[in-house]
Protein backbone atom coordinates (compact mmCIF):
# COMPACT_ATOMS: atom_id res chain seq x y z
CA UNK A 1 -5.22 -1.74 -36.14
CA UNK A 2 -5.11 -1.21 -32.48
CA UNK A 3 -8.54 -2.07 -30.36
CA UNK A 4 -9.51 -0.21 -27.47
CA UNK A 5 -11.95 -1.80 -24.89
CA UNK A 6 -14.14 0.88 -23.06
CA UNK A 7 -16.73 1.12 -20.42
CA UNK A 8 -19.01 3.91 -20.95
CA UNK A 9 -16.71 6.40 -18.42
CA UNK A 10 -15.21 9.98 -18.29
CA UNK A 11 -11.86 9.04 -19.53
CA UNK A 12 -12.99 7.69 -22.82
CA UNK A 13 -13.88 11.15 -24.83
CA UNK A 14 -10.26 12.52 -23.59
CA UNK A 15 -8.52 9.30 -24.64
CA UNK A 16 -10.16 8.95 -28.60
CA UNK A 17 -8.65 12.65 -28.60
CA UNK A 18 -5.51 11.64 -27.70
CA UNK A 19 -5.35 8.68 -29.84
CA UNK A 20 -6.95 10.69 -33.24
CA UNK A 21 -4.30 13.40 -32.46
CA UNK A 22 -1.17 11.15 -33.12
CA UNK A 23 -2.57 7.79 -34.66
CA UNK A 24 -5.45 9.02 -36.64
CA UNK A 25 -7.31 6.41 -38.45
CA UNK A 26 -4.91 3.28 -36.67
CA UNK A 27 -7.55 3.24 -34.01
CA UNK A 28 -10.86 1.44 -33.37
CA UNK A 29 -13.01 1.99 -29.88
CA UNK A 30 -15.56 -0.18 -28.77
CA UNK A 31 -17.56 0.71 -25.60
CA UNK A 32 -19.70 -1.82 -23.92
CA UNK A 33 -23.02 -0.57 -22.74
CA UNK A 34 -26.35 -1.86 -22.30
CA UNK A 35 -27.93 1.73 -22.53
CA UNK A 36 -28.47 3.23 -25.72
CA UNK A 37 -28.03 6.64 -24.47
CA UNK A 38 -24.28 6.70 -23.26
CA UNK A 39 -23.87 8.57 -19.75
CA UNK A 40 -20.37 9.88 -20.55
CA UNK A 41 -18.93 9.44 -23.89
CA UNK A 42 -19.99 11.82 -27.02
CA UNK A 43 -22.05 10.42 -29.83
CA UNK A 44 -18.67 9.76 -32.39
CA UNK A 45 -18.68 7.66 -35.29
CA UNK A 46 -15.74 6.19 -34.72
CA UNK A 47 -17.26 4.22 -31.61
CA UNK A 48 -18.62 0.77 -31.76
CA UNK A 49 -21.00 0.70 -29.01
CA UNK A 50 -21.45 -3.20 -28.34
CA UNK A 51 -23.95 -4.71 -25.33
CA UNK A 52 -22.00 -5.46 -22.24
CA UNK A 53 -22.62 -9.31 -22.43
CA UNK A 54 -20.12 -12.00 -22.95
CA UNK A 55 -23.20 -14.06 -24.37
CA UNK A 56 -24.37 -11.23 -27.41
CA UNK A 57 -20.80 -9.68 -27.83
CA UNK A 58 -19.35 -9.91 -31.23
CA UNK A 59 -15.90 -11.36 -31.29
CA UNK A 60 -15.19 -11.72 -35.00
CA UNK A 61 -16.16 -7.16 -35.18
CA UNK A 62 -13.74 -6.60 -31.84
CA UNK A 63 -10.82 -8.93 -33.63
CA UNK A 64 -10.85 -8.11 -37.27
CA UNK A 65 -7.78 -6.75 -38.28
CA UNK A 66 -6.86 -6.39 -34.34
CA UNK A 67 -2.31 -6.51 -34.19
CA UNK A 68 -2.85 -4.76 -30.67
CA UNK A 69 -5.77 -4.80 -27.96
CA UNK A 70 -5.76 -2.65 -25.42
CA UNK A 71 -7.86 -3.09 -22.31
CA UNK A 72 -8.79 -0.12 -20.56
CA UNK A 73 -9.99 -1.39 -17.09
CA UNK A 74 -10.13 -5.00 -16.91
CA UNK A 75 -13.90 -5.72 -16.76
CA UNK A 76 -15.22 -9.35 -16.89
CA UNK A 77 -16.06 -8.79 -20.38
CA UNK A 78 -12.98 -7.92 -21.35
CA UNK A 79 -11.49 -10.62 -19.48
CA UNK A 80 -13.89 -13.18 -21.55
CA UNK A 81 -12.54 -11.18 -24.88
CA UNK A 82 -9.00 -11.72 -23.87
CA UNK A 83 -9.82 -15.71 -23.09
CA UNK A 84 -10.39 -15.30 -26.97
CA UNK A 85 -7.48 -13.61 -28.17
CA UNK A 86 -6.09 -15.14 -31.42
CA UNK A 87 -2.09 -15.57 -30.93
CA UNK A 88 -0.83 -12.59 -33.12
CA UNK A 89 -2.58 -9.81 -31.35
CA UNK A 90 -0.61 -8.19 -28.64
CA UNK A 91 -2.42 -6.82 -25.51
CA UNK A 92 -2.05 -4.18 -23.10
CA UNK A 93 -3.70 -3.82 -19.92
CA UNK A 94 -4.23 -0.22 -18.66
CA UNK A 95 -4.47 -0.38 -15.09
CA UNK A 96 -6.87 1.91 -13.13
CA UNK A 97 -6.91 0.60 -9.83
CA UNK A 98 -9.61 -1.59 -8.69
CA UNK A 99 -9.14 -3.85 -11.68
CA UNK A 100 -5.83 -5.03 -10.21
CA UNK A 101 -6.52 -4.17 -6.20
CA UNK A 102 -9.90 -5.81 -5.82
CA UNK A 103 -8.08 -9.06 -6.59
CA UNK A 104 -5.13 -8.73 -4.34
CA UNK A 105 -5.01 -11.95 -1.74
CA UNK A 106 -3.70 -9.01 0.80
CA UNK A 107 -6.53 -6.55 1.47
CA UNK A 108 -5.18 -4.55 3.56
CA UNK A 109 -6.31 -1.34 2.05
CA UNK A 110 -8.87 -0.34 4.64
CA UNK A 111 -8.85 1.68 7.67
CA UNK A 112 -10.22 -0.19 11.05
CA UNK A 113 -13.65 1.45 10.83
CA UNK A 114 -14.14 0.89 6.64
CA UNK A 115 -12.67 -2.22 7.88
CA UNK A 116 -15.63 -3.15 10.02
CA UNK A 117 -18.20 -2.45 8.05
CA UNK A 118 -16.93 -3.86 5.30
CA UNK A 119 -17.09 -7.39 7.53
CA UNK A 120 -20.60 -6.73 8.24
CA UNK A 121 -21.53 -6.42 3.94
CA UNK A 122 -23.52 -8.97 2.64
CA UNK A 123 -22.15 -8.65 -0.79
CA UNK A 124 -18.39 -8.68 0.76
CA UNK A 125 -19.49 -11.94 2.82
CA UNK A 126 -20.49 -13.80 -0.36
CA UNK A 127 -17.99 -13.23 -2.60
CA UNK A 128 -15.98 -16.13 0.13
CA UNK A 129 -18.13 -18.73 -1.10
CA UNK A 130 -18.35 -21.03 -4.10
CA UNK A 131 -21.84 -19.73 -4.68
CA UNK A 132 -20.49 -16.32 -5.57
CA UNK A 133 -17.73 -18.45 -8.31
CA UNK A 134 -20.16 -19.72 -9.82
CA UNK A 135 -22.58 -17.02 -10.22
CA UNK A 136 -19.53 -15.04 -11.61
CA UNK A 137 -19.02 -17.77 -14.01
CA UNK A 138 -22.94 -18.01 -15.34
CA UNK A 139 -23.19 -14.52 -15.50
CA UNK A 140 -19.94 -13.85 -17.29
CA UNK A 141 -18.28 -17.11 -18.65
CA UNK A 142 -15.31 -16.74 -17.21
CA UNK A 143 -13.94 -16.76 -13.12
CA UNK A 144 -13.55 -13.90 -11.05
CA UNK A 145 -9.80 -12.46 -12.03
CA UNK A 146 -8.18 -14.14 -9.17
CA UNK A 147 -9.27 -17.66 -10.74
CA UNK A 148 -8.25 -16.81 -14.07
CA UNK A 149 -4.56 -16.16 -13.44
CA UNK A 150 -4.08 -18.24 -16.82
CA UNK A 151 -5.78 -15.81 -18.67
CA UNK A 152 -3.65 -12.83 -17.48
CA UNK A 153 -0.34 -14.38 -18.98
CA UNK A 154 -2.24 -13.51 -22.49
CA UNK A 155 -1.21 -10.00 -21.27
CA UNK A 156 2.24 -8.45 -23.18
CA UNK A 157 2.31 -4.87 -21.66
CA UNK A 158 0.91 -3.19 -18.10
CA UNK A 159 0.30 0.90 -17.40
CA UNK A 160 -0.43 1.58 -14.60
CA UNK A 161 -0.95 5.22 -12.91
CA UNK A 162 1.84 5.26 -10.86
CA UNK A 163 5.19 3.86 -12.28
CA UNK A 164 5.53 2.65 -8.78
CA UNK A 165 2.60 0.38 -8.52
CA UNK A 166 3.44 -1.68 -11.76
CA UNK A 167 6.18 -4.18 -9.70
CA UNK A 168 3.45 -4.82 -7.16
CA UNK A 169 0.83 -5.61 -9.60
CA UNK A 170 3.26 -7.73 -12.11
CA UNK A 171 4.41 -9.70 -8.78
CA UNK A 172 1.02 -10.64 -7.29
CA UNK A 173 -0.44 -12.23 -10.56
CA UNK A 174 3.24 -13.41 -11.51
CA UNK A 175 2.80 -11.96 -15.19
CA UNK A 176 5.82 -11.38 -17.34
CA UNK A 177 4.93 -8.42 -18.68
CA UNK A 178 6.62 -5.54 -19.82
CA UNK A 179 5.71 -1.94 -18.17
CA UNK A 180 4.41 1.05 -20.36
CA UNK A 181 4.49 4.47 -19.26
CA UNK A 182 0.92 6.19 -19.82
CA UNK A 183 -1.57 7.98 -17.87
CA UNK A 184 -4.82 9.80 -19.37
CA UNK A 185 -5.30 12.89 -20.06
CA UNK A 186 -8.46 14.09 -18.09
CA UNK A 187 -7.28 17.03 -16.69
CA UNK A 188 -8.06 20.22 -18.81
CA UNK A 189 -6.18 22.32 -16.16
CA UNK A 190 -6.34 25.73 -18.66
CA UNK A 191 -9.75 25.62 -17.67
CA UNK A 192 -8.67 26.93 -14.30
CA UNK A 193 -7.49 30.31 -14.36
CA UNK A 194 -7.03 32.97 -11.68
CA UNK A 195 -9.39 31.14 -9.97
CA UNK A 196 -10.59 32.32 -6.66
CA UNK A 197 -11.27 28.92 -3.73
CA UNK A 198 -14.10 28.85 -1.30
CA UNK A 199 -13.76 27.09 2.61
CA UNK A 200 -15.26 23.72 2.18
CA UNK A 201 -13.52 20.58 2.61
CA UNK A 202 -13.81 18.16 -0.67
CA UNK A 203 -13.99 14.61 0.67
CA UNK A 204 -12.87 11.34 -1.21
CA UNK A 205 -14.44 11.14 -4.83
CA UNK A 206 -16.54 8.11 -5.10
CA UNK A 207 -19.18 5.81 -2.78
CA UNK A 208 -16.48 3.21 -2.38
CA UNK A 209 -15.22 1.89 1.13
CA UNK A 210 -11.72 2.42 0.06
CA UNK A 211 -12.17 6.18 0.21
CA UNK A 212 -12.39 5.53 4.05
CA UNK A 213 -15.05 7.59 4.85
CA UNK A 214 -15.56 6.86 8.56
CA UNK A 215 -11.88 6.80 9.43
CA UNK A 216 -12.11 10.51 8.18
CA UNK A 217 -14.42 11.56 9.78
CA UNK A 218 -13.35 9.89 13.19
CA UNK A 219 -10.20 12.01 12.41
CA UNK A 220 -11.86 15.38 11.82
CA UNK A 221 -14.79 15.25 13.49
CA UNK A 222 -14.27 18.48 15.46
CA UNK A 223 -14.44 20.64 12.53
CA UNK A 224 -17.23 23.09 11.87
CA UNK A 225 -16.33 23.65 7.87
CA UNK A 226 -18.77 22.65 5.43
CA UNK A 227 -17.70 19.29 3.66
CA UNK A 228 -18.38 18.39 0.33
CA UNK A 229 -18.60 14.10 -0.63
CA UNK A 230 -18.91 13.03 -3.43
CA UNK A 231 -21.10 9.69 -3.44
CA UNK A 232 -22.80 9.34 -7.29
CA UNK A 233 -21.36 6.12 -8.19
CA UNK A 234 -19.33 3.23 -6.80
CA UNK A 235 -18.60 -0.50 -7.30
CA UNK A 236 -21.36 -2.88 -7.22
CA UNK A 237 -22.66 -2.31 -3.30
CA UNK A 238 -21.91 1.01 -3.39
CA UNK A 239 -25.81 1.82 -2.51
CA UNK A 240 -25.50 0.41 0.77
CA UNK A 241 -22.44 1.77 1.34
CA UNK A 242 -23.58 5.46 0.35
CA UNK A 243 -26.68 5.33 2.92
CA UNK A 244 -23.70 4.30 5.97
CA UNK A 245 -21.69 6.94 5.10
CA UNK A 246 -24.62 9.79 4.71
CA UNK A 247 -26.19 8.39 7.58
CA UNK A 248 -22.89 8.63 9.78
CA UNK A 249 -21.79 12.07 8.34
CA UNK A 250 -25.22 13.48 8.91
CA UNK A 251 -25.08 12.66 12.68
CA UNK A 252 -21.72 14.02 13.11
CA UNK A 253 -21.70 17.13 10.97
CA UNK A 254 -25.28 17.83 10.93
CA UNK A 255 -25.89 20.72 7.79
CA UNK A 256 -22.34 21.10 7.39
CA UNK A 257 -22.27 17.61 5.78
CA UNK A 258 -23.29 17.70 2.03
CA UNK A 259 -23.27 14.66 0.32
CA UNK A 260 -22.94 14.75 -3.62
CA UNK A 261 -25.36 12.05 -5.08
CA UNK A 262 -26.21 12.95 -8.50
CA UNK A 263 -24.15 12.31 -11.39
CA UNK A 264 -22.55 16.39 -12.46
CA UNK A 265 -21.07 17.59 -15.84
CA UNK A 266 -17.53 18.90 -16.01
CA UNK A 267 -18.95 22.73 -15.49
CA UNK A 268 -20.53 21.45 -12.27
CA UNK A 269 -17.44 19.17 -10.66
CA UNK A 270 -15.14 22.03 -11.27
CA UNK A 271 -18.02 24.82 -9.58
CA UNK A 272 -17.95 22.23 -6.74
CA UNK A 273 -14.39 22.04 -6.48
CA UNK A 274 -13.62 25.45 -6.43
CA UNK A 275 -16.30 26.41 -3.66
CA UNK A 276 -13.26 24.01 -1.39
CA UNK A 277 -9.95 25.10 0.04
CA UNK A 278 -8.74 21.53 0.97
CA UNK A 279 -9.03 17.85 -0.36
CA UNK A 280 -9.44 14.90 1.55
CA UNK A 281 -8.21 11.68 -0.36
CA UNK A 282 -7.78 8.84 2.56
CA UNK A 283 -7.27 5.80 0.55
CA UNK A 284 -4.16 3.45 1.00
CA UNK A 285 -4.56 2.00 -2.90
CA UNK A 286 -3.78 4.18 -5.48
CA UNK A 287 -7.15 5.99 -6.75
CA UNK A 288 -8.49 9.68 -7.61
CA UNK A 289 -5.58 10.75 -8.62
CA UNK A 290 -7.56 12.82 -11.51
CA UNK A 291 -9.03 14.34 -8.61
CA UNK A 292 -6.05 15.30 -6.56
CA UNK A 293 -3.95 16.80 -9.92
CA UNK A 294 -7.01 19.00 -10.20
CA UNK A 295 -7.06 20.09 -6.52
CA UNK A 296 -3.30 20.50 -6.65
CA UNK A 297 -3.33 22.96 -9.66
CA UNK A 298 -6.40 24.97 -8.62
CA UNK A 299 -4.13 25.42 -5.09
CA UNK A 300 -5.59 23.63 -2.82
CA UNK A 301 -4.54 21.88 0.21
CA UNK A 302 -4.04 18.29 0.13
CA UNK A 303 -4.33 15.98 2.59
CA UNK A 304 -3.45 12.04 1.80
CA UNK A 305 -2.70 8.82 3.61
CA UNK A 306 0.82 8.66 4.79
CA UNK A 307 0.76 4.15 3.70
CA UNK A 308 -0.64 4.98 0.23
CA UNK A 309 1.71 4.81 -2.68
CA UNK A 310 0.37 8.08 -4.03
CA UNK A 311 1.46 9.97 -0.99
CA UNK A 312 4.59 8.85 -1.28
CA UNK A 313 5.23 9.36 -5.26
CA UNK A 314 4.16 12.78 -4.42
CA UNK A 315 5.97 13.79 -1.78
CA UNK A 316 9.23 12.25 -4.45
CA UNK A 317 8.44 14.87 -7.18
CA UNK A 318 8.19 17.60 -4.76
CA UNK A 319 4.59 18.11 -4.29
CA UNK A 320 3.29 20.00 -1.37
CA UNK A 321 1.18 17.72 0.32
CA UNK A 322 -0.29 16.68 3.91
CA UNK A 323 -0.64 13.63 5.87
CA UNK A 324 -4.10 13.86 7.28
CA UNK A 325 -3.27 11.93 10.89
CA UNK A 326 -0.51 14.23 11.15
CA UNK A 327 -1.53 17.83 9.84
CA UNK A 328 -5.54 17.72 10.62
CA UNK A 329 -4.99 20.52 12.38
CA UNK A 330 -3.88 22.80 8.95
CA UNK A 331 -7.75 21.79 7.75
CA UNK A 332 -9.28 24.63 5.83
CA UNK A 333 -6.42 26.67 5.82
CA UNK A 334 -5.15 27.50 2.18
CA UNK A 335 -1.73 27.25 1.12
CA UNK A 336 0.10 30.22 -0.03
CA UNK A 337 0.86 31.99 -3.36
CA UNK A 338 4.34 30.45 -3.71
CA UNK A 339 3.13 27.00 -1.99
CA UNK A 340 0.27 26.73 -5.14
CA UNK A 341 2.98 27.61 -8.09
CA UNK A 342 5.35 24.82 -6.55
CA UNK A 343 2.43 22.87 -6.94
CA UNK A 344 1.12 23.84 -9.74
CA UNK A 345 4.38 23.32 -11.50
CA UNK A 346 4.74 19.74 -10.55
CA UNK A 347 1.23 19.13 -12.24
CA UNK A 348 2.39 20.26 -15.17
CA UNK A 349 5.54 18.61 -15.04
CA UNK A 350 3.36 15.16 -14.58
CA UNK A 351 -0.05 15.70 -16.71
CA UNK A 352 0.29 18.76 -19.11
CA UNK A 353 -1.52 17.63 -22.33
CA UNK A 354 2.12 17.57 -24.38
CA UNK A 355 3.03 14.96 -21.25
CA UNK A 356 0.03 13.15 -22.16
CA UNK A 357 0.38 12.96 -25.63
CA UNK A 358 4.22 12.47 -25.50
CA UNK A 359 3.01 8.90 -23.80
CA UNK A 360 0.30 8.17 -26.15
CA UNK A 361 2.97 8.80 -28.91
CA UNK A 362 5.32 6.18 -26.86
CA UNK A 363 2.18 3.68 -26.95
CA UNK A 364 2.09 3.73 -31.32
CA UNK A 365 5.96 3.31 -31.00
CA UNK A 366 5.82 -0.05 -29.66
CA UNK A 367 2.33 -0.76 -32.09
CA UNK A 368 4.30 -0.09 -35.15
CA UNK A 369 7.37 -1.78 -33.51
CA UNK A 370 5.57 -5.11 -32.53
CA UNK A 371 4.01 -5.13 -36.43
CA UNK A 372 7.87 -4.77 -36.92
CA UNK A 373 8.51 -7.60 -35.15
CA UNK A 374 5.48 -9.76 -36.87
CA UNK A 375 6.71 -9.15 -40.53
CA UNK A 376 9.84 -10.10 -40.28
């Protein structure tokens, strides 16, 4: 049996459906929530919906008849299930971003204004301190990741998003692991036909300080398009952190600045995206990259940060994108017919649904090849 560990998120619906179309029945999903009403995921009866608490989770339901675990996101919760991970079961650790990047001893994945606020947060200051360990520690049994490097070498397999980022990741927590090539399939791009693009500008996709807001808008702050951000969730400051970047973006762009707060269905993101001409993703770590496949395919212009390994993985496969320092200037101007089809291609090419599943496929390849391994 494998074992997925969820979060109640968007990618979770899309991933059962991947999993149930080539492993049907070889799959169990447990979600941790402490809501009863799940935010994202369908009602299914093939979810276990367990309270997001080391102290009330049920380790005996997540292990039986668990060969292969696999850890989508590495939450603290999950990171007290794997400090309990009998020796036959196999793990993989799906990579999203901040999981891995939040725990990096080299931060250097702001922009000097993020930069300096992010000096000035309380919640940034505290996690310094031995207070903040141990606080971690009551509240989940176990250390933040970077002070449970043990626990990580209980990991067998990474994914990661980009095959480029899994050498840094392996490298800076000095895990011998073994790399796995799969990405989820949230992108429904048929749902995007002979679609017609407004003028706004879509900017970053979540309340986080590694979008770079302010560095942004320091860079574009002479245009008069309408701009479009995103802000309805974030990591755990990410309140704070929305009312500095509203509160900075309404005194530069005035009306033109529309700031996104409340949580929107599928219908309503893709509405939203649609009334833009241009995205705006400045972070340096790999992140939104759901986003920016869906602005790429709808024909958008795309503007990235030239240090971030997603710029440059992009700009390898052939993708028409811009370096917002260095092309500011091409804001709100959309790309032509034969500039979207190039693009639109190389979406395809990297995240059709037979892509997808081709890579879940790969993932029950090496399950049925590690119970291979364990019977003989």
């Amino acid at each position: 049996m494998i074992v997925h560990l969820f979060e109640d998120q968007r990618f979770v619906d899309i991933t059962i459906e991947n999993f149930e179309s080539v492993s049907k029945g070889q799959n169990r999903y447990v979600v941790f929530s402490n809501n009863k009403k799940l935010k994202y995921l369908s009602c299914r009866n093939d979810v276990v919906i367990l309270p997001n608490s080391s102290y009330r989770v049920d380790l005996d339901l997540i292990y039986k008849d668990c060969q292969f675990l696999i850890i989508h996101f590495l939450s603290p919760i999950k990171l007290y299930i794997l400090k309990h991970k009998p020796c036959n079961v196999q793990v993989m650790w799906s990579v999203w971003g901040s999981d891995a990047y939040d725990h990096f001893n080299d931060q250097n994945l702001f922009e000097p204004l993020t930069k300096n606020i992010r000096k000035r947060s309380l919640y940034q200051f505290s996690k310094q301190f031995w207070i903040y360990t141990f606080y971690h520690f009551i509240m989940y049994r176990v250390l933040p990741v970077k002070k449970e490097l043990k626990l990580l070498k209980k990991i067998n397999y990474i994914s990661t998003v980009l095959p480029c980022e899994f050498k840094a990741i392996r490298d800076e927590f000095d895990l011998d692991v073994e790399y796995v090539d799969y990405n989820y399939g949230v992108n429904k791009f048929t749902d995007f036909q002979d679609v017609k693009l407004g003028n706004s500008i879509l900017i970053g996709n979540s309340a986080t300080s590694s979008n770079n807001h302010l560095d942004i808008f320091e860079i574009i702050k002479s245009t008069s398009k309408k701009l479009v951000v995103p802000l309805s969730y974030g990591a755990y400051d990410f309140k704070n952190y929305k009312e500095k970047i509203i509160l900075e973006g309404k005194k530069i762009f005035k009306n033109n600045f529309i700031p996104i707060t409340s949580y929107l269905s599928i219908h309503e993101y893709n509405n939203l995206l649609l009334s833009c001409n241009t995205t705006i993703m400045y972070h340096i770590r790999q992140q939104a990259l759901g986003n920016i496949f869906s602005s790429l395919y709808v024909g958008m212009r795309v503007f990235l940060n030239s240090k971030s390994l997603t710029y440059i993985f992009l700009k390898d496969e052939g993708v028409i994108i811009f370096d917002l320092k260095k092309d500011y200037k091409l804001l709100g101007i959309e790309l032509n017919e034969d500039e979207k089809q190039i693009n639109r291609d190389i979406v395809l090419k990297l995240r059709s649904r037979k892509v997808i599943r081709d890579k879940t496929q790969g993932i029950i390849d090496l399950y049925n090849s590690s119970l291979i391994n364990i019977n003989q």
